[in-house]
N, C-alpha and C. Protein backbone atom coordinates (compact mmCIF):
# COMPACT_ATOMS: atom_id res chain seq x y z
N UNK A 1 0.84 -1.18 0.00
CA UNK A 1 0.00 0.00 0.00
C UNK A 1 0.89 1.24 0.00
N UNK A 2 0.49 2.27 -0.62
CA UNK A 2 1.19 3.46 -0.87
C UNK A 2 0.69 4.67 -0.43
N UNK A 3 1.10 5.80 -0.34
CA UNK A 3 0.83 7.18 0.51
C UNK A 3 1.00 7.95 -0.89
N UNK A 4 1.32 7.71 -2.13
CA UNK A 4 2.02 8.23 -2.71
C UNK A 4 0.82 9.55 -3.07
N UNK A 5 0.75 10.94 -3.68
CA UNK A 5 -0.19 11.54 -3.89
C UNK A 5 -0.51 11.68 -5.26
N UNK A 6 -1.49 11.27 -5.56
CA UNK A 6 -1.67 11.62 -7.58
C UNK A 6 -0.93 12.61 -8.09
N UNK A 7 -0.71 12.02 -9.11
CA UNK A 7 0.19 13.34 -9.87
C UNK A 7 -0.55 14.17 -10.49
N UNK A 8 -0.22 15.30 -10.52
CA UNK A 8 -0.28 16.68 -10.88
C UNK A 8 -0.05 17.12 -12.40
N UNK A 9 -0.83 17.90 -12.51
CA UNK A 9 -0.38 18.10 -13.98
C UNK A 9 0.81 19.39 -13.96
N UNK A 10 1.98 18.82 -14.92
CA UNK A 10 3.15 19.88 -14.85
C UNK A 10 2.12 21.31 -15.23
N UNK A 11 2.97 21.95 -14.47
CA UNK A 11 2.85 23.70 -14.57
C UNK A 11 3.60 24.06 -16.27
N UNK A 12 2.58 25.08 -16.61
CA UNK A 12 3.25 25.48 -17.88
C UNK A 12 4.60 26.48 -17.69
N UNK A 13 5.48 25.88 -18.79
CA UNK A 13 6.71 26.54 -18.49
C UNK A 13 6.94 27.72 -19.56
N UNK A 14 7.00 28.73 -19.20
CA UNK A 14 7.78 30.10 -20.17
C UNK A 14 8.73 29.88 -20.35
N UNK A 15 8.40 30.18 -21.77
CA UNK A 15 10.32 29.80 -22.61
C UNK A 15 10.83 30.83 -22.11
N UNK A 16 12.47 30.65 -22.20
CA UNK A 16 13.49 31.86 -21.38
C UNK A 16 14.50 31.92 -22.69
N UNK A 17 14.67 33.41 -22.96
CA UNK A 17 16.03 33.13 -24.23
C UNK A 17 17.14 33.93 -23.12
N UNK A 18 18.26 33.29 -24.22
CA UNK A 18 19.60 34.31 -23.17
C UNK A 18 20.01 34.58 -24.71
N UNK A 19 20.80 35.71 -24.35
CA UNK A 19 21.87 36.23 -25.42
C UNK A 19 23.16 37.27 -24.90
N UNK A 20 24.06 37.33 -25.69
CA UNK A 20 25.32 37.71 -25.55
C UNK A 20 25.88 38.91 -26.20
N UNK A 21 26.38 39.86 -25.72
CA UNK A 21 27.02 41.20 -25.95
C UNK A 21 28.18 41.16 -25.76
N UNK A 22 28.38 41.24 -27.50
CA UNK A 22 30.24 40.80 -27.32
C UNK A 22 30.83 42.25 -28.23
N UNK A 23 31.62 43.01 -27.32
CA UNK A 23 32.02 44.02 -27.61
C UNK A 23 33.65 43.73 -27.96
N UNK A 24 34.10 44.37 -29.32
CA UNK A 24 35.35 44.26 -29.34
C UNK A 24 36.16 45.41 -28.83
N UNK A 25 37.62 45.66 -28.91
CA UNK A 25 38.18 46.78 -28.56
C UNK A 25 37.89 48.33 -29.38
N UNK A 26 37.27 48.02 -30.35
CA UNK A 26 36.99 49.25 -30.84
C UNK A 26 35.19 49.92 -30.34
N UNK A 27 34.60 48.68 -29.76
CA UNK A 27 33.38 49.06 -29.32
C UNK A 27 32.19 48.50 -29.58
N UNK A 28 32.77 47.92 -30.86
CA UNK A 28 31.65 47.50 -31.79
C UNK A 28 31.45 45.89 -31.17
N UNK A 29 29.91 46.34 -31.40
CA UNK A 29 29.20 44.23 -30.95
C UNK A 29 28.60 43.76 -31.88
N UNK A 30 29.20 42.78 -31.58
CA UNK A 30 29.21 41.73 -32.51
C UNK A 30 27.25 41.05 -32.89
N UNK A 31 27.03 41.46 -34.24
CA UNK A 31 25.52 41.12 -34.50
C UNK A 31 25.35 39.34 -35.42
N UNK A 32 24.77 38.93 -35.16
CA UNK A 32 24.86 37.56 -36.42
C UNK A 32 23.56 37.50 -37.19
N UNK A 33 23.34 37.06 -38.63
CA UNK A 33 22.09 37.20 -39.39
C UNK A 33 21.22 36.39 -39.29
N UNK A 34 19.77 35.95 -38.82
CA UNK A 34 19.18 35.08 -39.48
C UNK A 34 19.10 34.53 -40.37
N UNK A 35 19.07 33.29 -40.40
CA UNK A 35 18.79 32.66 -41.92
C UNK A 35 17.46 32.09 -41.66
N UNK A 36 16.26 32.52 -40.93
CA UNK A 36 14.85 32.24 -40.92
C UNK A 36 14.41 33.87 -40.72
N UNK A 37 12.79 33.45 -40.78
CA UNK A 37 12.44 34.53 -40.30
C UNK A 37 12.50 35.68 -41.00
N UNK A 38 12.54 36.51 -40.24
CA UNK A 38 12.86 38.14 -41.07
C UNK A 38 13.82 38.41 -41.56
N UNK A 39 15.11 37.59 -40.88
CA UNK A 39 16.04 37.52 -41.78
C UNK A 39 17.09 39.02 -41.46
N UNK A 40 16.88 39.22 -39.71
CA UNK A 40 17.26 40.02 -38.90
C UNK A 40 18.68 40.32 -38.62
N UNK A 41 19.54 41.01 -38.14
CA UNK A 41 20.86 40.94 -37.62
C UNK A 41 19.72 41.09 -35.81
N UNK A 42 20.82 40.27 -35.39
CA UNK A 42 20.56 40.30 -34.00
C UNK A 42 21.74 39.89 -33.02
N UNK A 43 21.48 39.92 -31.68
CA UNK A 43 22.57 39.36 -31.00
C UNK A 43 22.78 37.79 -30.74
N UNK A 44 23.72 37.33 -30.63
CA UNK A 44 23.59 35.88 -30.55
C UNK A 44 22.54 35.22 -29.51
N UNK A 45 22.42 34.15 -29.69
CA UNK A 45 21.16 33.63 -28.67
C UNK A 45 20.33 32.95 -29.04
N UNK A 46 19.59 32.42 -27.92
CA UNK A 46 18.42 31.51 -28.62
C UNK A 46 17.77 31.56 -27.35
N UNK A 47 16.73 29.76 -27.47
CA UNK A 47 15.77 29.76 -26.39
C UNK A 47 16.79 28.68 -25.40
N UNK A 48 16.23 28.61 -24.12
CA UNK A 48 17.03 27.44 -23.15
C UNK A 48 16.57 26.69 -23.58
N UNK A 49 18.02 24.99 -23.21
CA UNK A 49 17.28 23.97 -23.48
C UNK A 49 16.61 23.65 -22.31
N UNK A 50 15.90 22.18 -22.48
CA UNK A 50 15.56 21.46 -20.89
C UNK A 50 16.58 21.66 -20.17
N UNK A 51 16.05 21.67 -19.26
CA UNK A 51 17.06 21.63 -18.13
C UNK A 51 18.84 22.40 -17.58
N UNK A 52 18.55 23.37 -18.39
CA UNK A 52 19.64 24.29 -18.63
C UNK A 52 19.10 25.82 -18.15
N UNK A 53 20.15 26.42 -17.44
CA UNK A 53 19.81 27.71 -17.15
C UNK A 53 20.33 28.78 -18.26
N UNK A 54 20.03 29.69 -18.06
CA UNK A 54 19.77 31.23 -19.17
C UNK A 54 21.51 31.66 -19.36
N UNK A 55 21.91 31.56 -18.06
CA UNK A 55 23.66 31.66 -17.77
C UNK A 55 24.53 30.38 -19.17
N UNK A 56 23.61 29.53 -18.92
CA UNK A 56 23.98 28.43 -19.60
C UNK A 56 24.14 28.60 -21.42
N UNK A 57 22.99 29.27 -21.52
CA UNK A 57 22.48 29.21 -22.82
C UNK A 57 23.31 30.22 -23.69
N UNK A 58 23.65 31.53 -23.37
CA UNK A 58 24.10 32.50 -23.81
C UNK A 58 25.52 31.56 -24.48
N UNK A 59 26.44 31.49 -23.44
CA UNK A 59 27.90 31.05 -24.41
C UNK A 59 27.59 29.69 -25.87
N UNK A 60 26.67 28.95 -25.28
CA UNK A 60 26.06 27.78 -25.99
C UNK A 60 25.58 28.23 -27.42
N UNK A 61 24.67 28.96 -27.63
CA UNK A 61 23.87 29.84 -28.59
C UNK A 61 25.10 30.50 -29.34
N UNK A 62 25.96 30.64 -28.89
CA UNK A 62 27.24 32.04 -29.29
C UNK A 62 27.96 30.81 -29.91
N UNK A 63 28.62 29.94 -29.56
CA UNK A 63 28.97 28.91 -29.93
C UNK A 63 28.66 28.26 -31.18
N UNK A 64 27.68 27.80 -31.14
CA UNK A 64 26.05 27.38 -32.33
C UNK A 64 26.54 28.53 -33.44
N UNK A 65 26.06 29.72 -33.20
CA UNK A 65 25.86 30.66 -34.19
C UNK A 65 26.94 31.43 -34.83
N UNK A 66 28.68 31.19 -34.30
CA UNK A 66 29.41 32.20 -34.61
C UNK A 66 30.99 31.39 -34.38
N UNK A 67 30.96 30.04 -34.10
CA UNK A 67 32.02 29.06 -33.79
C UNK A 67 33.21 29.76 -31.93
N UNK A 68 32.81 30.88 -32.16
CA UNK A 68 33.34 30.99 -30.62
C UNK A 68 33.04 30.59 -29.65
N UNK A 69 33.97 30.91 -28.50
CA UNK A 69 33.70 30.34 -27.58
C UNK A 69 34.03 31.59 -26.41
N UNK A 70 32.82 31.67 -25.86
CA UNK A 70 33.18 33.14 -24.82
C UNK A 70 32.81 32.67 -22.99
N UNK A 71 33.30 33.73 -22.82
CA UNK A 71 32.92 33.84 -21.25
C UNK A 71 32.09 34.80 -20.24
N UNK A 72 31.09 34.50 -20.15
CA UNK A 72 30.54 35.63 -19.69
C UNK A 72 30.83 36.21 -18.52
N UNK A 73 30.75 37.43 -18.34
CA UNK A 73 31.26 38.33 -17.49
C UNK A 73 30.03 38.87 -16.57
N UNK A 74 29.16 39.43 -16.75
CA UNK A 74 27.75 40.01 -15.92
C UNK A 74 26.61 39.64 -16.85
N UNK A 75 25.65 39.86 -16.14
CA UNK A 75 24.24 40.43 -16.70
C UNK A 75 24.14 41.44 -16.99
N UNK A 76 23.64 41.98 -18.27
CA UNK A 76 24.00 43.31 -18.92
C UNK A 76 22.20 43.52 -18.59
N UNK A 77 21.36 42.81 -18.54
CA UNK A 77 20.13 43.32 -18.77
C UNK A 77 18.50 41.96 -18.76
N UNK A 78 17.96 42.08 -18.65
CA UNK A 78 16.54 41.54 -18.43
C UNK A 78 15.18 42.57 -19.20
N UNK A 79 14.88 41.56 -20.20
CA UNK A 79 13.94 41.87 -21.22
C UNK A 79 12.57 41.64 -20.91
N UNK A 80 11.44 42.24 -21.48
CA UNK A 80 9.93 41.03 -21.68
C UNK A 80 9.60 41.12 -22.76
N UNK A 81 9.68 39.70 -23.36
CA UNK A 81 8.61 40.16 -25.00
C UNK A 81 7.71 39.79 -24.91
N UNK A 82 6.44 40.54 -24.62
CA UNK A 82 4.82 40.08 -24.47
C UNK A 82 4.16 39.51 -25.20
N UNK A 83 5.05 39.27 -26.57
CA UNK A 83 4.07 38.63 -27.97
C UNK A 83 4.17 37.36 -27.98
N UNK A 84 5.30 36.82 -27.27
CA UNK A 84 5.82 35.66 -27.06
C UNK A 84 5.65 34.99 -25.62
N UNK A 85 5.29 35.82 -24.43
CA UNK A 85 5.65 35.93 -23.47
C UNK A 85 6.54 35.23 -22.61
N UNK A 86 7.78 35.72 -22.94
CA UNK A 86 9.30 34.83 -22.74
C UNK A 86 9.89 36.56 -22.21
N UNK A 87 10.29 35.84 -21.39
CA UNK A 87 12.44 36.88 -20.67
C UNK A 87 13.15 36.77 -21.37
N UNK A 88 13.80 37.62 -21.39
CA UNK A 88 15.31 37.69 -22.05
C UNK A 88 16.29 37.62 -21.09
N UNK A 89 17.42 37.16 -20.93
CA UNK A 89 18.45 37.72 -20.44
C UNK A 89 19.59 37.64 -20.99
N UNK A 90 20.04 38.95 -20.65
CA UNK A 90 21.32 39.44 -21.99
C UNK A 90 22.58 39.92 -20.90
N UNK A 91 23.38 39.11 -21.42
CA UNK A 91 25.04 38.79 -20.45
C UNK A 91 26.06 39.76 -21.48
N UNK A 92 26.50 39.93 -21.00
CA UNK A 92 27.94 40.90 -21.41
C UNK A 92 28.80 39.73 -21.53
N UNK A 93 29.25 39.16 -22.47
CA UNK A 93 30.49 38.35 -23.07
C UNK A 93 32.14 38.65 -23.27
């Protein structure tokens, strides 16, 4: 016999994107193009995977999209996009 309590239905999860601000010595940051979509310059990044935090995702995404490999330094900033309704968080690289 068991105590165990019925399971629950998972809570819906908000996607979280991270992205990266990579400034060189002259100032300039570094943008990369879509190849979907609008077909945007934007900053590197994407959405988290499972089980991965936002800290996580930024160098990962940068990686993916641009063959580097960086280190992040701070949190430069915290976004909301309401159309999507997802966070941003954007790290200084």
């Amino acid at each position: 016999m068991s105590d165990l309590l019925p399971a629950e239905p998972a809570a819906a999860i908000n996607p979280v994107g991270a992205s990266a601000v990579i400034v060189d010595h002259r100032g300039q940051v570094l943008l990369v193009k879509h190849t979907y979509g609008r077909h945007t310059w934007e900053l590197p990044g994407g959405h988290t995977d499972p089980d991965e935090s936002a800290a996580q995702t930024a160098p990962r995404e940068v990686h993916e999209e641009t063959g580097l490999r960086v280190q992040i330094e701070r949190l430069a900033g915290i976004y909301y996009e309401p159309e999507v309704d997802m966070h941003h968080f954007v790290r200084r690289a």
